[in-house]
N, C-alpha and C. Protein backbone atom coordinates (compact mmCIF):
# COMPACT_ATOMS: atom_id res chain seq x y z
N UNK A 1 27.60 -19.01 13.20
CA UNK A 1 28.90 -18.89 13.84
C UNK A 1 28.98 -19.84 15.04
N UNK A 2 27.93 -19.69 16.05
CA UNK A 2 27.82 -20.92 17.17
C UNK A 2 28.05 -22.24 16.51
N UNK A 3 27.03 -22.80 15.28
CA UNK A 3 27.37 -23.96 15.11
C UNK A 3 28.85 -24.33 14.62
N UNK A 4 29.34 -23.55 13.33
CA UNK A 4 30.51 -23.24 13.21
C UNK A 4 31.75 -23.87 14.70
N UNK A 5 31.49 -22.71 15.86
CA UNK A 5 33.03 -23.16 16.70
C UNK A 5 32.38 -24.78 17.28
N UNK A 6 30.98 -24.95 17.13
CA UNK A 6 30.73 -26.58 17.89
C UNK A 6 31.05 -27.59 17.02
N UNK A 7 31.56 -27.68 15.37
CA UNK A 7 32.55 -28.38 14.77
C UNK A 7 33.97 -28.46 15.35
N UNK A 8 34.23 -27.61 16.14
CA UNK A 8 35.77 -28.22 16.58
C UNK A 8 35.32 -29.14 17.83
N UNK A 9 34.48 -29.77 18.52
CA UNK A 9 34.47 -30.45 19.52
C UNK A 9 34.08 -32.14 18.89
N UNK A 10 34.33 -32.93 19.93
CA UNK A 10 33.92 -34.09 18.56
C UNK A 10 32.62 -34.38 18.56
N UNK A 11 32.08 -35.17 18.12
CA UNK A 11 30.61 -35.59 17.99
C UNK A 11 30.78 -37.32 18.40
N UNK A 12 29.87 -37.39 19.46
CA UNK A 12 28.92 -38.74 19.88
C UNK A 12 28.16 -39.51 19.68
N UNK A 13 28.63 -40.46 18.99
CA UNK A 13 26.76 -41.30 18.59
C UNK A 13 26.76 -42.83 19.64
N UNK A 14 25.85 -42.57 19.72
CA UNK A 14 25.51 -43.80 21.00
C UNK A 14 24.57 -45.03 19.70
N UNK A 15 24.07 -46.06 19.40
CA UNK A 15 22.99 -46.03 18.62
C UNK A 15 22.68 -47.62 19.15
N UNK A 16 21.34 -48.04 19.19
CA UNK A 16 20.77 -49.38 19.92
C UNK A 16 19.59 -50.08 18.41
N UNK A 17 19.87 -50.59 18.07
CA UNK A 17 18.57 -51.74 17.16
C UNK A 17 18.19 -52.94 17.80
N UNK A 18 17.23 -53.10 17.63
CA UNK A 18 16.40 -54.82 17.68
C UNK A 18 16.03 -55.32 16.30
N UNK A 19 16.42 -56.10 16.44
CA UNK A 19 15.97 -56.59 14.53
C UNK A 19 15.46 -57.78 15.00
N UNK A 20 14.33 -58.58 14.11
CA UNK A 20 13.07 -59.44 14.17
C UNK A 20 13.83 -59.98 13.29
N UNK A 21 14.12 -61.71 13.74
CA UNK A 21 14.78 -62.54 12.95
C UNK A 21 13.64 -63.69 12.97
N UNK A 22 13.26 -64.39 12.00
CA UNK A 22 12.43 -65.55 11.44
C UNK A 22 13.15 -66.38 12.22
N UNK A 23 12.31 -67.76 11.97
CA UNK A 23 12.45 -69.04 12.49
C UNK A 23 14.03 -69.41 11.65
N UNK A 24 14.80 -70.09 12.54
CA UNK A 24 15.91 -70.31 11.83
C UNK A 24 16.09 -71.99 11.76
N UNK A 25 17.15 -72.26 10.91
CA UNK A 25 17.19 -73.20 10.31
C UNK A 25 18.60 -74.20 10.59
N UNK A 26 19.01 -73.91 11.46
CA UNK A 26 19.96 -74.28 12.13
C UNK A 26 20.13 -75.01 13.17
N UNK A 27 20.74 -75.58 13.98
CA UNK A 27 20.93 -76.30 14.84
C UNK A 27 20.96 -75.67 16.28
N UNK A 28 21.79 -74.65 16.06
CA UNK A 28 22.20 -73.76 16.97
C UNK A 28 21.18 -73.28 18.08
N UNK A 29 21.26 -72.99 19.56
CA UNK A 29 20.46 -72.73 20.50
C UNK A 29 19.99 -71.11 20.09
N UNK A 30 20.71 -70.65 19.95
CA UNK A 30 19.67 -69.10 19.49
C UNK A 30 19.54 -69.05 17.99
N UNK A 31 19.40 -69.52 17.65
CA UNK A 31 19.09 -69.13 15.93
C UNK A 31 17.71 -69.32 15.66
N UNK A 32 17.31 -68.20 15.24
CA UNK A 32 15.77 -67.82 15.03
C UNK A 32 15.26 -67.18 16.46
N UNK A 33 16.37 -66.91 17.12
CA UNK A 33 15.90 -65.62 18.25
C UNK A 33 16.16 -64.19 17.75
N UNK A 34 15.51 -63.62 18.04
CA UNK A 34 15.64 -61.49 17.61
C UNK A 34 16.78 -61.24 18.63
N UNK A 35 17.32 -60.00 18.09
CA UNK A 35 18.88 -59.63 18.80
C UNK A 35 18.51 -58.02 18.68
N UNK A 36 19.43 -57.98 19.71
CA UNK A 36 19.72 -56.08 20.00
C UNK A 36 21.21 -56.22 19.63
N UNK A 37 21.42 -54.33 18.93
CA UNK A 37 22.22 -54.77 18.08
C UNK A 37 22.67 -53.20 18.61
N UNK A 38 24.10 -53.07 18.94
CA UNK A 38 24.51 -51.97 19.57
C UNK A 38 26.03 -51.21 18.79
N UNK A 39 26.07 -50.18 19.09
CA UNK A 39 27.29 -49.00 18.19
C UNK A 39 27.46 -47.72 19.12
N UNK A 40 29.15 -47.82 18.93
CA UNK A 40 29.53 -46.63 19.96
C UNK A 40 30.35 -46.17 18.32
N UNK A 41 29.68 -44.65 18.30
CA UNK A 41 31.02 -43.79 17.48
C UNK A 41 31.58 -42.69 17.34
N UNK A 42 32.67 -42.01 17.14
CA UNK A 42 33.22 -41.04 17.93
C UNK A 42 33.61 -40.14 16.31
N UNK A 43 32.80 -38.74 16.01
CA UNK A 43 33.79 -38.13 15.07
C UNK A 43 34.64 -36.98 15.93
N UNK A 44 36.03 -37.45 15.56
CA UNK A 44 37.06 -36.10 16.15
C UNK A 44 37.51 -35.64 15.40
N UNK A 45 37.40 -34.27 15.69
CA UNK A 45 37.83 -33.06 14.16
C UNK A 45 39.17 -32.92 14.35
N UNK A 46 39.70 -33.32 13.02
CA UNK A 46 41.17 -33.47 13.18
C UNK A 46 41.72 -32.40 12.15
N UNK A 47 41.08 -32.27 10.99
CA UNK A 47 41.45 -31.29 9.93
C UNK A 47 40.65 -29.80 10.49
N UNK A 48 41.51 -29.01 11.49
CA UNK A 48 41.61 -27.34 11.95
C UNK A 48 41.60 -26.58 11.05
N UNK A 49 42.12 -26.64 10.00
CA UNK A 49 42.29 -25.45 8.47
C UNK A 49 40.49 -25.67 8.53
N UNK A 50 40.42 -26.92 7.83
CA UNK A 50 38.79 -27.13 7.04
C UNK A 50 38.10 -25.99 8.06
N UNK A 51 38.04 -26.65 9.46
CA UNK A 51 37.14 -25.98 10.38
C UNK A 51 37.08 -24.21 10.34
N UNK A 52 38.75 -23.83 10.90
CA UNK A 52 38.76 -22.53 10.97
C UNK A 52 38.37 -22.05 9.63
N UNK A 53 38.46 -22.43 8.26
CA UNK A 53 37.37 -22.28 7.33
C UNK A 53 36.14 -22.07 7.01
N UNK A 54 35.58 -22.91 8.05
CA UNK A 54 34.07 -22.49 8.00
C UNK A 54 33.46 -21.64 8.95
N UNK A 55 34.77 -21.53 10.11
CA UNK A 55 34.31 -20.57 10.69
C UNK A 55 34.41 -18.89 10.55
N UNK A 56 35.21 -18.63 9.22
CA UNK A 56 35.51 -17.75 9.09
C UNK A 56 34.38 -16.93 7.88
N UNK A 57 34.20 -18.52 7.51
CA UNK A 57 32.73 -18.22 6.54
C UNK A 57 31.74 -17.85 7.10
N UNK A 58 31.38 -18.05 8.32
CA UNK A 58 29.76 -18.06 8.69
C UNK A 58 30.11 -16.50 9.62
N UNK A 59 31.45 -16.36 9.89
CA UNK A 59 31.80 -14.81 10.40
C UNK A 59 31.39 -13.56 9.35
N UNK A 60 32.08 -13.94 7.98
CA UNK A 60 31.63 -13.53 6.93
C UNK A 60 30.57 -13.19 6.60
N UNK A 61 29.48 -14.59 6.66
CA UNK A 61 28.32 -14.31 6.38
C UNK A 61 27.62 -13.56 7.40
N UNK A 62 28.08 -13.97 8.78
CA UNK A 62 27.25 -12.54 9.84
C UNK A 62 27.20 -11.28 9.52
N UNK A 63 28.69 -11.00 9.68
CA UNK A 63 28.84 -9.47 9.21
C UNK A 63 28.16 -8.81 7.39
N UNK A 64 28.35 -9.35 6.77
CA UNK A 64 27.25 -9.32 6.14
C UNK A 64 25.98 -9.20 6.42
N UNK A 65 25.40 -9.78 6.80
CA UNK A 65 23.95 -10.16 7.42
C UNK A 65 23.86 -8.56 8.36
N UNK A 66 24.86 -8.14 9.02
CA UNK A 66 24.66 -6.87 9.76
C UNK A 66 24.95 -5.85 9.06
N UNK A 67 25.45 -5.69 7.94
CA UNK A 67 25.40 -4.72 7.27
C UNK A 67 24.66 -4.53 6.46
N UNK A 68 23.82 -5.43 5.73
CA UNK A 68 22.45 -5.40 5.26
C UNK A 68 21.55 -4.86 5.68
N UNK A 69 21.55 -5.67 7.32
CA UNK A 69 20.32 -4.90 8.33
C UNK A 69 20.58 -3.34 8.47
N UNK A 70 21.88 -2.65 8.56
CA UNK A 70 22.01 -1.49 9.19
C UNK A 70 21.63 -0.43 7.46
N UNK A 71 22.05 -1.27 6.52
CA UNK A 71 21.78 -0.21 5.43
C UNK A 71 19.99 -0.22 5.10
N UNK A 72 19.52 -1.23 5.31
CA UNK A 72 18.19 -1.19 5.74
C UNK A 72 17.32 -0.43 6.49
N UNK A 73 18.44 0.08 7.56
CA UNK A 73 17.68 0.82 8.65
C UNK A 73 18.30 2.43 8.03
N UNK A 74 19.33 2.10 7.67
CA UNK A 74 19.94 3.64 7.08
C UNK A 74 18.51 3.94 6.35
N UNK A 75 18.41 3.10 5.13
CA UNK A 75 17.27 3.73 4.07
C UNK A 75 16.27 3.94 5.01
N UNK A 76 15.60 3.32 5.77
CA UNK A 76 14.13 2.92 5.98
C UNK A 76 14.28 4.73 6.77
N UNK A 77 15.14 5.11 7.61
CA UNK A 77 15.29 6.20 8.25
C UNK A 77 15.71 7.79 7.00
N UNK A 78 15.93 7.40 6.43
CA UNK A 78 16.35 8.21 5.15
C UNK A 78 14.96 8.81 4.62
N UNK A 79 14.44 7.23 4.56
CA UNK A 79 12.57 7.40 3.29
C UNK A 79 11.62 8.47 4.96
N UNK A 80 11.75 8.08 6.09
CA UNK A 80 10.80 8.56 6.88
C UNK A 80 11.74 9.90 6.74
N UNK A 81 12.48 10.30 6.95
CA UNK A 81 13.00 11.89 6.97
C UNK A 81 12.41 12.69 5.89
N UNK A 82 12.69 11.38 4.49
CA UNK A 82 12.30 12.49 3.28
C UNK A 82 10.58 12.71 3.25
N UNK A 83 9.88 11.88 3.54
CA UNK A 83 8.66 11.87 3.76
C UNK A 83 7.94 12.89 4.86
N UNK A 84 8.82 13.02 6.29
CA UNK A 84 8.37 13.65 6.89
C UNK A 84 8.16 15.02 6.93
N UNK A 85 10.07 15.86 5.94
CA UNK A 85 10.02 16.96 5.33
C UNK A 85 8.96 17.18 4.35
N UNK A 86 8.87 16.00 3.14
CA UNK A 86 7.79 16.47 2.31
C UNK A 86 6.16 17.17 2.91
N UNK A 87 5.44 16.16 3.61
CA UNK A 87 4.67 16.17 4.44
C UNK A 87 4.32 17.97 4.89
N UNK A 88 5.16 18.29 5.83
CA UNK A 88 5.28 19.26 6.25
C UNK A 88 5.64 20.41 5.50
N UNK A 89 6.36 20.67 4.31
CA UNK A 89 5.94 21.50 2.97
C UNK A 89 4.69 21.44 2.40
N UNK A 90 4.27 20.49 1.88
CA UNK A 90 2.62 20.42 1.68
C UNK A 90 2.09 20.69 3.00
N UNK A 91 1.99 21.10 4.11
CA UNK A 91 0.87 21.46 5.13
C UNK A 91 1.36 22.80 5.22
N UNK A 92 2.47 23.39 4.81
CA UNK A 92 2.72 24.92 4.38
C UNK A 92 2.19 25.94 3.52
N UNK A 93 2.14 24.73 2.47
CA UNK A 93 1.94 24.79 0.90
C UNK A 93 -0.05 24.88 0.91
N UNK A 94 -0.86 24.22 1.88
CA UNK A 94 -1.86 24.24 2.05
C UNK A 94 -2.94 25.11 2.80
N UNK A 95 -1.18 25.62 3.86
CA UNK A 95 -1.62 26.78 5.16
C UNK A 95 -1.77 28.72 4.24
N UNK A 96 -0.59 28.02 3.19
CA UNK A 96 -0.75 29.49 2.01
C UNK A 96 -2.08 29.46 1.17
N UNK A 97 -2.25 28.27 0.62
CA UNK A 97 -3.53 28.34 -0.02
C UNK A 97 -5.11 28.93 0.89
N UNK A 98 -4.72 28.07 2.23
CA UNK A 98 -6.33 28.43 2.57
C UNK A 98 -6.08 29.90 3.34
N UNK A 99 -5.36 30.63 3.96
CA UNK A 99 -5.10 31.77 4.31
C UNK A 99 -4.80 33.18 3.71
N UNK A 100 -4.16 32.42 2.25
CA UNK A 100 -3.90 33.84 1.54
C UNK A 100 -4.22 33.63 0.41
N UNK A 101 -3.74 32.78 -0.40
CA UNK A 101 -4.10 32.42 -2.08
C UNK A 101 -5.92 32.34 -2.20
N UNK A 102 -6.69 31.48 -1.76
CA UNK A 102 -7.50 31.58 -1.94
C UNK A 102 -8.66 32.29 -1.29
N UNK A 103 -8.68 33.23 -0.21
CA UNK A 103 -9.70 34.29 0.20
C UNK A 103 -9.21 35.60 -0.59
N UNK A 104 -7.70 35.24 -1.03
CA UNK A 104 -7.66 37.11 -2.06
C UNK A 104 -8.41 36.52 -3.41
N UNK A 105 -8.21 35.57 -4.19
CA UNK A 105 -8.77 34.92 -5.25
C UNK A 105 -10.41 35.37 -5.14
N UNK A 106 -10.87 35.07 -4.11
CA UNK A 106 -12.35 34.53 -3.86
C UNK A 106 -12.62 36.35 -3.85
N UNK A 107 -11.78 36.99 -3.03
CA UNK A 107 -12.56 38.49 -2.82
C UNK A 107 -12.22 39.22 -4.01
N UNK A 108 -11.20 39.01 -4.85
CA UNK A 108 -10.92 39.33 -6.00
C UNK A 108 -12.00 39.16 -7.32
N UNK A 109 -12.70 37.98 -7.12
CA UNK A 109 -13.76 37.55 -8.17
C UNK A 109 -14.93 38.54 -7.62
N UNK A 110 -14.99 38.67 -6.28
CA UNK A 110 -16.42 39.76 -5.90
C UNK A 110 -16.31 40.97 -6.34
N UNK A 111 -14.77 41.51 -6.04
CA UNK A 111 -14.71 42.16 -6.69
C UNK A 111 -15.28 42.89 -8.36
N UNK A 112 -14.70 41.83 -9.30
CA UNK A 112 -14.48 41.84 -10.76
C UNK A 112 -16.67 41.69 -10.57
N UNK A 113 -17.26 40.56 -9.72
CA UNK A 113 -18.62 40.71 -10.36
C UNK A 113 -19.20 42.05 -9.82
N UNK A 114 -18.75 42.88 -8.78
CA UNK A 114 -19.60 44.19 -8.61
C UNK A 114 -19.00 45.59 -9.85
N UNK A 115 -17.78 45.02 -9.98
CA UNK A 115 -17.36 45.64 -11.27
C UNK A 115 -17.97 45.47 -12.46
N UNK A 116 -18.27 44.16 -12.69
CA UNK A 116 -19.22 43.94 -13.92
C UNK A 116 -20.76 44.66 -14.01
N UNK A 117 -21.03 44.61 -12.81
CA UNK A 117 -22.19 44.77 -12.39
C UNK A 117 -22.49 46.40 -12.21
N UNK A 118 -21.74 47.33 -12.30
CA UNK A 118 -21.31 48.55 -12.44
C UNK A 118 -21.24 49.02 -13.71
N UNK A 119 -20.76 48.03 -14.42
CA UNK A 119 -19.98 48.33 -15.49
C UNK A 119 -18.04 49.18 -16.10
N UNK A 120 -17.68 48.37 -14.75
CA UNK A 120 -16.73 49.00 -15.09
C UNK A 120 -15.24 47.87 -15.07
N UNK A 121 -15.60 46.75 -14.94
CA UNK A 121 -15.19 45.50 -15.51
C UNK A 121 -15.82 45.01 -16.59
N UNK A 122 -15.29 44.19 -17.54
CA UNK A 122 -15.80 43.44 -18.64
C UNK A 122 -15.56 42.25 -18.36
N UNK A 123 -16.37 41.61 -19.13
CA UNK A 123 -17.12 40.22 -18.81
C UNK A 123 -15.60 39.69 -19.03
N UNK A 124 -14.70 39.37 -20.08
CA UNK A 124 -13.79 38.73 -19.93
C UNK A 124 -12.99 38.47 -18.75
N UNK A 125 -12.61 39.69 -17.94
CA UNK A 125 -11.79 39.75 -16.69
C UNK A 125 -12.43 39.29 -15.35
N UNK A 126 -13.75 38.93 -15.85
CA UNK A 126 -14.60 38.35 -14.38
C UNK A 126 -14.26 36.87 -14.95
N UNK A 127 -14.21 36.36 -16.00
CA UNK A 127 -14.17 34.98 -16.17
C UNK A 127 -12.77 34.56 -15.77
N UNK A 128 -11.54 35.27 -16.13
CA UNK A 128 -10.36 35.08 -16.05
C UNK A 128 -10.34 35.21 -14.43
N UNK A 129 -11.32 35.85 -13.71
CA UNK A 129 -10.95 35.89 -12.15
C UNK A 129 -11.73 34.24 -11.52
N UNK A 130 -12.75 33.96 -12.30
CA UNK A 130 -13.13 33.02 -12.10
C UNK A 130 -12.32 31.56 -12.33
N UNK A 131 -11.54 31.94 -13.54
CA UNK A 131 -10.42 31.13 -13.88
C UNK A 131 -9.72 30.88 -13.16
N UNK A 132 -8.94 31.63 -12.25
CA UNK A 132 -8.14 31.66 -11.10
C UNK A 132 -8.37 31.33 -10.30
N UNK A 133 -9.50 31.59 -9.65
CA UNK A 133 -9.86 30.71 -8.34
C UNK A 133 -10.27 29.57 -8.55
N UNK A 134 -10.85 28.65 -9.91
CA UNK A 134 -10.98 27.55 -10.08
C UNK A 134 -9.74 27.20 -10.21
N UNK A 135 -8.49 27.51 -11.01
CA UNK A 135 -7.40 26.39 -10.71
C UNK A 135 -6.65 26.32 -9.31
N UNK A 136 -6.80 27.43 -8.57
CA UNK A 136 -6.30 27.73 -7.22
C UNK A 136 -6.87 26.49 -6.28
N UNK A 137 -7.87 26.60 -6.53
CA UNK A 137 -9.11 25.44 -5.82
C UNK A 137 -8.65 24.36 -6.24
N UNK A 138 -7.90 24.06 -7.53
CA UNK A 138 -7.75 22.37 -7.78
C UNK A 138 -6.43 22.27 -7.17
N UNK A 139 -5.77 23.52 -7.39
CA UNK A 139 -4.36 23.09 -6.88
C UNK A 139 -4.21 22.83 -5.33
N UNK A 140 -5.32 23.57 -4.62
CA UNK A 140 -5.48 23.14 -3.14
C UNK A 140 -5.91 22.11 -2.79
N UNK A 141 -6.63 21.30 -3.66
CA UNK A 141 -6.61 19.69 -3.32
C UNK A 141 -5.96 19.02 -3.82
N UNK A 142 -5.56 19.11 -4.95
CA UNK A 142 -4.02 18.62 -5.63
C UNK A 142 -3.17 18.52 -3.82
N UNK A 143 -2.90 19.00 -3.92
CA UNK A 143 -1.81 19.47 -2.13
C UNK A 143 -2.53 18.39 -1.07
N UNK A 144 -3.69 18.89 -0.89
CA UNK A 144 -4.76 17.73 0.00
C UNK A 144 -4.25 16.30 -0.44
N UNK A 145 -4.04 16.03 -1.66
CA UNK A 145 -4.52 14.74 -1.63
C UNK A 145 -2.81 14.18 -1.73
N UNK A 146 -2.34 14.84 -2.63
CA UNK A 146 -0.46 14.69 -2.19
C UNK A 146 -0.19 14.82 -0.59
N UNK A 147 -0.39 15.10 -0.35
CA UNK A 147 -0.08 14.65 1.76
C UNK A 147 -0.80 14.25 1.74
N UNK A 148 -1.90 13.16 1.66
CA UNK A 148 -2.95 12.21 2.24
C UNK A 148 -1.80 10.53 1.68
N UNK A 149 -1.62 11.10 0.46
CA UNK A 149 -0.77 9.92 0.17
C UNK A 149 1.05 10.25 0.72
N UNK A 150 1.27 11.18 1.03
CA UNK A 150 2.63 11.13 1.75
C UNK A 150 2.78 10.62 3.05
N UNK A 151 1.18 11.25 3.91
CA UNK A 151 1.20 10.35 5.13
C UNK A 151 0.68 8.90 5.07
N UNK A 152 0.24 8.21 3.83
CA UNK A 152 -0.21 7.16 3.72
C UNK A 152 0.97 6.36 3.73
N UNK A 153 2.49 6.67 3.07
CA UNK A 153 3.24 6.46 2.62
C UNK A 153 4.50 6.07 3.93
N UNK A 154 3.98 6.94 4.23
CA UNK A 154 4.91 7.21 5.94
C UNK A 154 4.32 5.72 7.05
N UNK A 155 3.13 5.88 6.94
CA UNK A 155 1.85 5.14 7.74
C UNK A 155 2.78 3.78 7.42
N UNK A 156 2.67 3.64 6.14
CA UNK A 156 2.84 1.98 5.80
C UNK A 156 4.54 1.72 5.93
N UNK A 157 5.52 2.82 6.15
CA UNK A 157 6.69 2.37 6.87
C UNK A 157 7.19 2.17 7.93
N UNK A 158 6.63 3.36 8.56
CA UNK A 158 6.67 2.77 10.11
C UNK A 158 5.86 1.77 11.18
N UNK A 159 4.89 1.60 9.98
CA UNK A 159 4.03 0.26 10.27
C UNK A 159 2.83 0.51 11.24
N UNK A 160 2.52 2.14 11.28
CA UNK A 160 1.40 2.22 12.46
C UNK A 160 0.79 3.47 12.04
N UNK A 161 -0.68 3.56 12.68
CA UNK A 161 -1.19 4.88 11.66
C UNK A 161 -0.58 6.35 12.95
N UNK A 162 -0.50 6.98 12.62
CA UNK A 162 -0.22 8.19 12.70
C UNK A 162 -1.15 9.39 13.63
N UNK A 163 -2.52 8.89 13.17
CA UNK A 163 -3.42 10.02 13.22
C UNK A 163 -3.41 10.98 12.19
N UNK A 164 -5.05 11.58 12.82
CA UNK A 164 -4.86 12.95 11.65
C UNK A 164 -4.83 13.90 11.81
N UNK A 165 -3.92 14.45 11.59
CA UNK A 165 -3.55 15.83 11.90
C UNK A 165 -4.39 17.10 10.93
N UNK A 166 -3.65 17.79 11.05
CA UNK A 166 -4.10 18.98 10.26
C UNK A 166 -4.90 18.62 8.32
């Protein structure tokens, strides 16, 4: 846009040469002397449409250029919101597992083996308790490792690490 309104002012050229002329062949007192060789020239913008044309283009193209940037920043602020909510469901989702899902799981299987061990559980229902706390256990690092990569995810948009939290 600056260069744009500096087309309506005119333009200056000043310009100076020396040119190397050979031995000459002439009669004449300077011939086969070198010369400086000089130019004055003036462009004045006379066609205003053309101009206010291009200046309306490169206005164009700014505002553009700023609405790119701002939907840029819309998303980039959009992805850290959705990331930051996610984040913080998985550290919920992880605070249930290690507090309640998996110490009832775990006392539940002691259960079922002093029951077995009694005889008043059967072997099937100790395995099926064992069953449970093994997928409980994968699904709690399943969670671990989904927020390791959500804050990894976050890390590499806002361009700085974070720390580690919980």
């Amino acid at each position: 846009l600056t260069q744009a309104k500096k087309d309506y002012y005119p333009d200056f050229n000043l310009k100076f040469d020396y040119i190397t002329i050979g031995g000459g062949s002439t009669t004449h007192s300077r011939d086969g002397q070198n010369a400086w060789i000089g130019s004055i020239g003036v462009n004045i913008p006379l066609w205003r449409k053309k101009l206010q044309a291009g200046e309306a283009q490169a206005q164009i193209k700014l505002n553009a250029s700023r609405a790119s940037l701002q939907d840029i920043r819309n998303s980039t602020m959009a992805a850290i919101n959705e990331l930051y909510l996610e984040i913080k469901t998985l550290e919920e989702q992880i605070e249930l597992y290690e507090h309640t899902l998996l110490p009832q799981a775990e006392q539940s299987v002691k259960a079922s083996e002093i029951g077995y061990i009694t005889g008043k559980v059967d072997f099937l229902n100790l395995l099926d308790g064992e069953r449970t706390t093994l997928q409980l256990r994968t699904g709690y690092q399943k969670l671990l490792i989904d927020k390791e990569k959500s804050r990894a995810h976050l890390e590499r948009i806002v361009g700085r690490d974070l720390g580690r939290g919980k």
